[in-house]
N, C-alpha and C. Protein backbone atom coordinates (compact mmCIF):
# COMPACT_ATOMS: atom_id res chain seq x y z
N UNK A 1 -1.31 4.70 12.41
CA UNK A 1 -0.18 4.65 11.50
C UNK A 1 -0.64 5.01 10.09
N UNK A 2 0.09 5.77 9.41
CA UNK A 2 0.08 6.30 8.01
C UNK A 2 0.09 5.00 6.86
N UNK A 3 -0.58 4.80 6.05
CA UNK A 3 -0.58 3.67 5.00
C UNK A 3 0.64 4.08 4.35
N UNK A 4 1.60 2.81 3.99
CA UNK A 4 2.68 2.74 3.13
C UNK A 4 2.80 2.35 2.10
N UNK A 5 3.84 1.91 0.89
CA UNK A 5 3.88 1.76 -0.41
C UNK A 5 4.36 0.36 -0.30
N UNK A 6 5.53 0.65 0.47
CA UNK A 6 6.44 -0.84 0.60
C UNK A 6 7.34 -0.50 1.98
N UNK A 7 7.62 -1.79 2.36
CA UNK A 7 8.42 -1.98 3.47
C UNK A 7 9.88 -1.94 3.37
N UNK A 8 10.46 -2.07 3.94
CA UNK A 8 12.39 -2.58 4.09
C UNK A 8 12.70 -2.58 5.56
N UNK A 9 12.94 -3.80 5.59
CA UNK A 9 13.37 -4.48 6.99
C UNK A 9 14.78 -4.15 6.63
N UNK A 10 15.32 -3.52 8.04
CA UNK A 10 16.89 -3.43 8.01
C UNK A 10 17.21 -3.72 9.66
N UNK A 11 16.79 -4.78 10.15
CA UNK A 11 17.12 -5.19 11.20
C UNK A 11 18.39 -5.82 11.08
N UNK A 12 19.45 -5.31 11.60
CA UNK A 12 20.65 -6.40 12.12
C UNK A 12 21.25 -5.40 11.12
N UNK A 13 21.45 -4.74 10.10
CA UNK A 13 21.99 -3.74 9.41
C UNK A 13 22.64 -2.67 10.11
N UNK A 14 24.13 -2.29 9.90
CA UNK A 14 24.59 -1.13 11.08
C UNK A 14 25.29 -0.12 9.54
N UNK A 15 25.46 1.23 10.38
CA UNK A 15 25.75 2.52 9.35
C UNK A 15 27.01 2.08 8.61
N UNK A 16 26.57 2.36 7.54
CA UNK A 16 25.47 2.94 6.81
C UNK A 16 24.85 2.30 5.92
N UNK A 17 24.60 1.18 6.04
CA UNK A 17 24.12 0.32 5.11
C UNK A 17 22.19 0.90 5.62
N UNK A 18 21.74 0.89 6.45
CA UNK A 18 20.43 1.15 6.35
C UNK A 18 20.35 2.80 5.69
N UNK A 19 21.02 3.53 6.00
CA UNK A 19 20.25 4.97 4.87
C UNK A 19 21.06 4.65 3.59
N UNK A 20 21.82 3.88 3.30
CA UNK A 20 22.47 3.89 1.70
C UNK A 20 20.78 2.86 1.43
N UNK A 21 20.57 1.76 2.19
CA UNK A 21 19.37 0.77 1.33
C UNK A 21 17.73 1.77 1.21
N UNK A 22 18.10 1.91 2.27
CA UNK A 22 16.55 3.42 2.16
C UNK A 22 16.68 4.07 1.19
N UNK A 23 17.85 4.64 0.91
CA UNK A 23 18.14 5.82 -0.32
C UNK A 23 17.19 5.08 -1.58
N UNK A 24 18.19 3.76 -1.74
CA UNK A 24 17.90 3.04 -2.98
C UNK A 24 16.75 2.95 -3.21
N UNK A 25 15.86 2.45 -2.16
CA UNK A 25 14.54 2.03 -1.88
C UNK A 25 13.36 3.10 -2.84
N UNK A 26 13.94 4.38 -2.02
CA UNK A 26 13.18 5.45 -2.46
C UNK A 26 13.32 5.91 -3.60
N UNK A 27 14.32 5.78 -4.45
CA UNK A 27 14.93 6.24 -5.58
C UNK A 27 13.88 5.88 -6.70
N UNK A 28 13.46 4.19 -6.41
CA UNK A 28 12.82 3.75 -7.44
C UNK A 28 11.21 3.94 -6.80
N UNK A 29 11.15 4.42 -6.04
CA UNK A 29 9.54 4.31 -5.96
C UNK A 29 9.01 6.01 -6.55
N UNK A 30 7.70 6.13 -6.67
CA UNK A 30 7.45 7.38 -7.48
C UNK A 30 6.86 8.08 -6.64
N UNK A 31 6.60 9.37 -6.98
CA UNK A 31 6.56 11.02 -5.92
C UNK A 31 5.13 10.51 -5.29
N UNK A 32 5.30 10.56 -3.95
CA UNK A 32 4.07 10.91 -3.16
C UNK A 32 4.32 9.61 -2.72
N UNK A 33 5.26 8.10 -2.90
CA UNK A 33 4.37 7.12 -2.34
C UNK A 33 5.25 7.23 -0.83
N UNK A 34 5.27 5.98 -0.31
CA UNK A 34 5.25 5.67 1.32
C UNK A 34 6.34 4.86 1.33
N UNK A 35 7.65 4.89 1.79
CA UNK A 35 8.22 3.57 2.45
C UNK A 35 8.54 3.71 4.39
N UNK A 36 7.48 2.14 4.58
CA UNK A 36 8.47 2.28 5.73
C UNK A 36 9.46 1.41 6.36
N UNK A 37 10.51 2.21 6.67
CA UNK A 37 11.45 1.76 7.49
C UNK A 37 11.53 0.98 8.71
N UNK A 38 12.27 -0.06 8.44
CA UNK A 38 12.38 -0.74 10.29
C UNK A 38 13.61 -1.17 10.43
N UNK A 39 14.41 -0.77 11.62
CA UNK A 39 15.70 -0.71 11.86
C UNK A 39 16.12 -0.67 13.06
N UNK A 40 17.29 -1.73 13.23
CA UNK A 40 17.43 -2.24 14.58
C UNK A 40 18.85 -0.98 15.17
N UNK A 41 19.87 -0.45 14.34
CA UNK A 41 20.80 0.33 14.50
C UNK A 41 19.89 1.73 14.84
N UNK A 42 20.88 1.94 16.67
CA UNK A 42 20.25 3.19 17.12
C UNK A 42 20.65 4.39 16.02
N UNK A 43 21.76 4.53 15.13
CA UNK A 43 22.43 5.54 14.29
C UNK A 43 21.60 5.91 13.38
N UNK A 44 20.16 5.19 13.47
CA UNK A 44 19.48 5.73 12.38
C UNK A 44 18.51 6.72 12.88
N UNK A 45 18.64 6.71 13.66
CA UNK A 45 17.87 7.98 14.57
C UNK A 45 18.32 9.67 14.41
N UNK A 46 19.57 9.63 14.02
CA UNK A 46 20.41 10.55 13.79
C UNK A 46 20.36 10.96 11.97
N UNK A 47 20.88 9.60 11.24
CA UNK A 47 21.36 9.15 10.11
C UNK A 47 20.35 9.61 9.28
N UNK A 48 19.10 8.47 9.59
CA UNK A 48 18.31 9.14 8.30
C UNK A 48 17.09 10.06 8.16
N UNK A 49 17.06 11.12 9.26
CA UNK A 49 16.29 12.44 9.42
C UNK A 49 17.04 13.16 8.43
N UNK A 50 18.82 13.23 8.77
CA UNK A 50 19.88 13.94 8.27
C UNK A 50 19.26 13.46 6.47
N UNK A 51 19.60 12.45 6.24
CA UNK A 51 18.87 11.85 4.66
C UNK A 51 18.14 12.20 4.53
N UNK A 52 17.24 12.23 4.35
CA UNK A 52 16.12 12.60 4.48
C UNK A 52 15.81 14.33 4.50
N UNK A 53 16.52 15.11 5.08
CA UNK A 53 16.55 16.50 5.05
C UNK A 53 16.84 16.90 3.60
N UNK A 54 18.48 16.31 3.80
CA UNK A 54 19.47 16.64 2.47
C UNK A 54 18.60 16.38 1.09
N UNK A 55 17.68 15.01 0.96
CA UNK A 55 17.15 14.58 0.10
C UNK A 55 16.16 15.36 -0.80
N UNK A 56 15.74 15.94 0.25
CA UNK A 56 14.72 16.73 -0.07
C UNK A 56 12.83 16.05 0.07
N UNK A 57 13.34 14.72 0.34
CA UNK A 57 12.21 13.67 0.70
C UNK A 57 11.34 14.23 1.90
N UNK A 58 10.42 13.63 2.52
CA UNK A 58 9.64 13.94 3.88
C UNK A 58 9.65 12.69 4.76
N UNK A 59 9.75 12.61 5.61
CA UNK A 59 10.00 11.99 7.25
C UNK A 59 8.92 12.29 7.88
N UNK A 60 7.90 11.33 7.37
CA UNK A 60 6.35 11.82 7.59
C UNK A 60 6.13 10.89 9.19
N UNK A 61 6.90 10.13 9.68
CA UNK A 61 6.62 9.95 10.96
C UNK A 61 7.99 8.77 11.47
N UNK A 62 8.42 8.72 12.97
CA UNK A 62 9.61 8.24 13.78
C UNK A 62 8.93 7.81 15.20
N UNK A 63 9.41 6.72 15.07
CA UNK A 63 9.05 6.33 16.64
C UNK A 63 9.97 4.94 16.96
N UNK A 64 10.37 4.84 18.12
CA UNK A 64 11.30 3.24 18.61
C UNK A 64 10.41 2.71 19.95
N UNK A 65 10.21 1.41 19.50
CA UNK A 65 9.65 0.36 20.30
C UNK A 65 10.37 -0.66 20.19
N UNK A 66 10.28 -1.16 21.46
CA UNK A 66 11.14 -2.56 21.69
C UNK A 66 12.55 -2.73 21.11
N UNK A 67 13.30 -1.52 20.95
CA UNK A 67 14.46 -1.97 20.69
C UNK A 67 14.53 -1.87 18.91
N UNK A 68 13.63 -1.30 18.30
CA UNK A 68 13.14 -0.79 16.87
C UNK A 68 12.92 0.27 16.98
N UNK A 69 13.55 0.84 15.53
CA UNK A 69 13.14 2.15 15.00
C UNK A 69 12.56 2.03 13.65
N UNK A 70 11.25 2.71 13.79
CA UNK A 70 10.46 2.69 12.64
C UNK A 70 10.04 4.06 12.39
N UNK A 71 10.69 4.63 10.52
CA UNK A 71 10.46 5.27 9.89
C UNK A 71 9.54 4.89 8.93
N UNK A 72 8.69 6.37 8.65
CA UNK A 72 7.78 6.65 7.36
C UNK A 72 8.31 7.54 6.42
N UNK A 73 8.98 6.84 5.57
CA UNK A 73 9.75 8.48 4.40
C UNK A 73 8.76 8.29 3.37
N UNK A 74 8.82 9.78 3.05
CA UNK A 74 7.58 9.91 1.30
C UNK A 74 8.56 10.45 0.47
N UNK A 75 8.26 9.96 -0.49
CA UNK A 75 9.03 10.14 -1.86
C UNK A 75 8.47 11.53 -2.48
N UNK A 76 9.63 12.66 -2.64
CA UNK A 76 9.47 13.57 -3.03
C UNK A 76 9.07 13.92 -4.37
C-alpha cells in the first residue's frame, strides 16, 4: 500500500455525501499529498473515479475487501 497524508472514514455514508466529504478533504490538503478513502457505499466505485477524473486529481489506487472500498486520491 502507497503511504498517505490523512485518512476519512466514510463508512455508513451513502451518495453523495462520501465524494462531496472527499472533495472537501482534498481541497485543503496541498499538491502531491495522499488521502485515503474508506467507504462502505458500493456508489463510490462509480462516483468517485468520475471525481476524481473531472477534478483533475489522481486515483493512485482502488480496491474492495470485506464489504469496503478503499481509495488512494493525490492532490493535484
Amino acid at each position: 500500500m502507497i503511504d498517505f497524508d490523512e485518512e476519512l472514514d466514510l463508512c455508513g455514508l451513502s451518495c453523495p455525501l462520501p465524494t462531496l466529504r472527499a472533495s472537501k478533504a482534498l481541497a485543503s490538503m496541498s499538491s502531491g499529498q495522499v488521502l485515503h478513502v474508506i467507504a462502505t457505499d458500493p456508489g463510490t466505485a462509480k462516483d468517485l473515479p468520475a471525481f476524481i477524473k473531472n477534478s483533475g486529481n489522481k486515483l493512485l489506487e482502488t480496491r474492495e475487501e470485506a464489504g469496503k472500498f478503499y481509495y488512494l486520491l493525490q492532490k493535484a
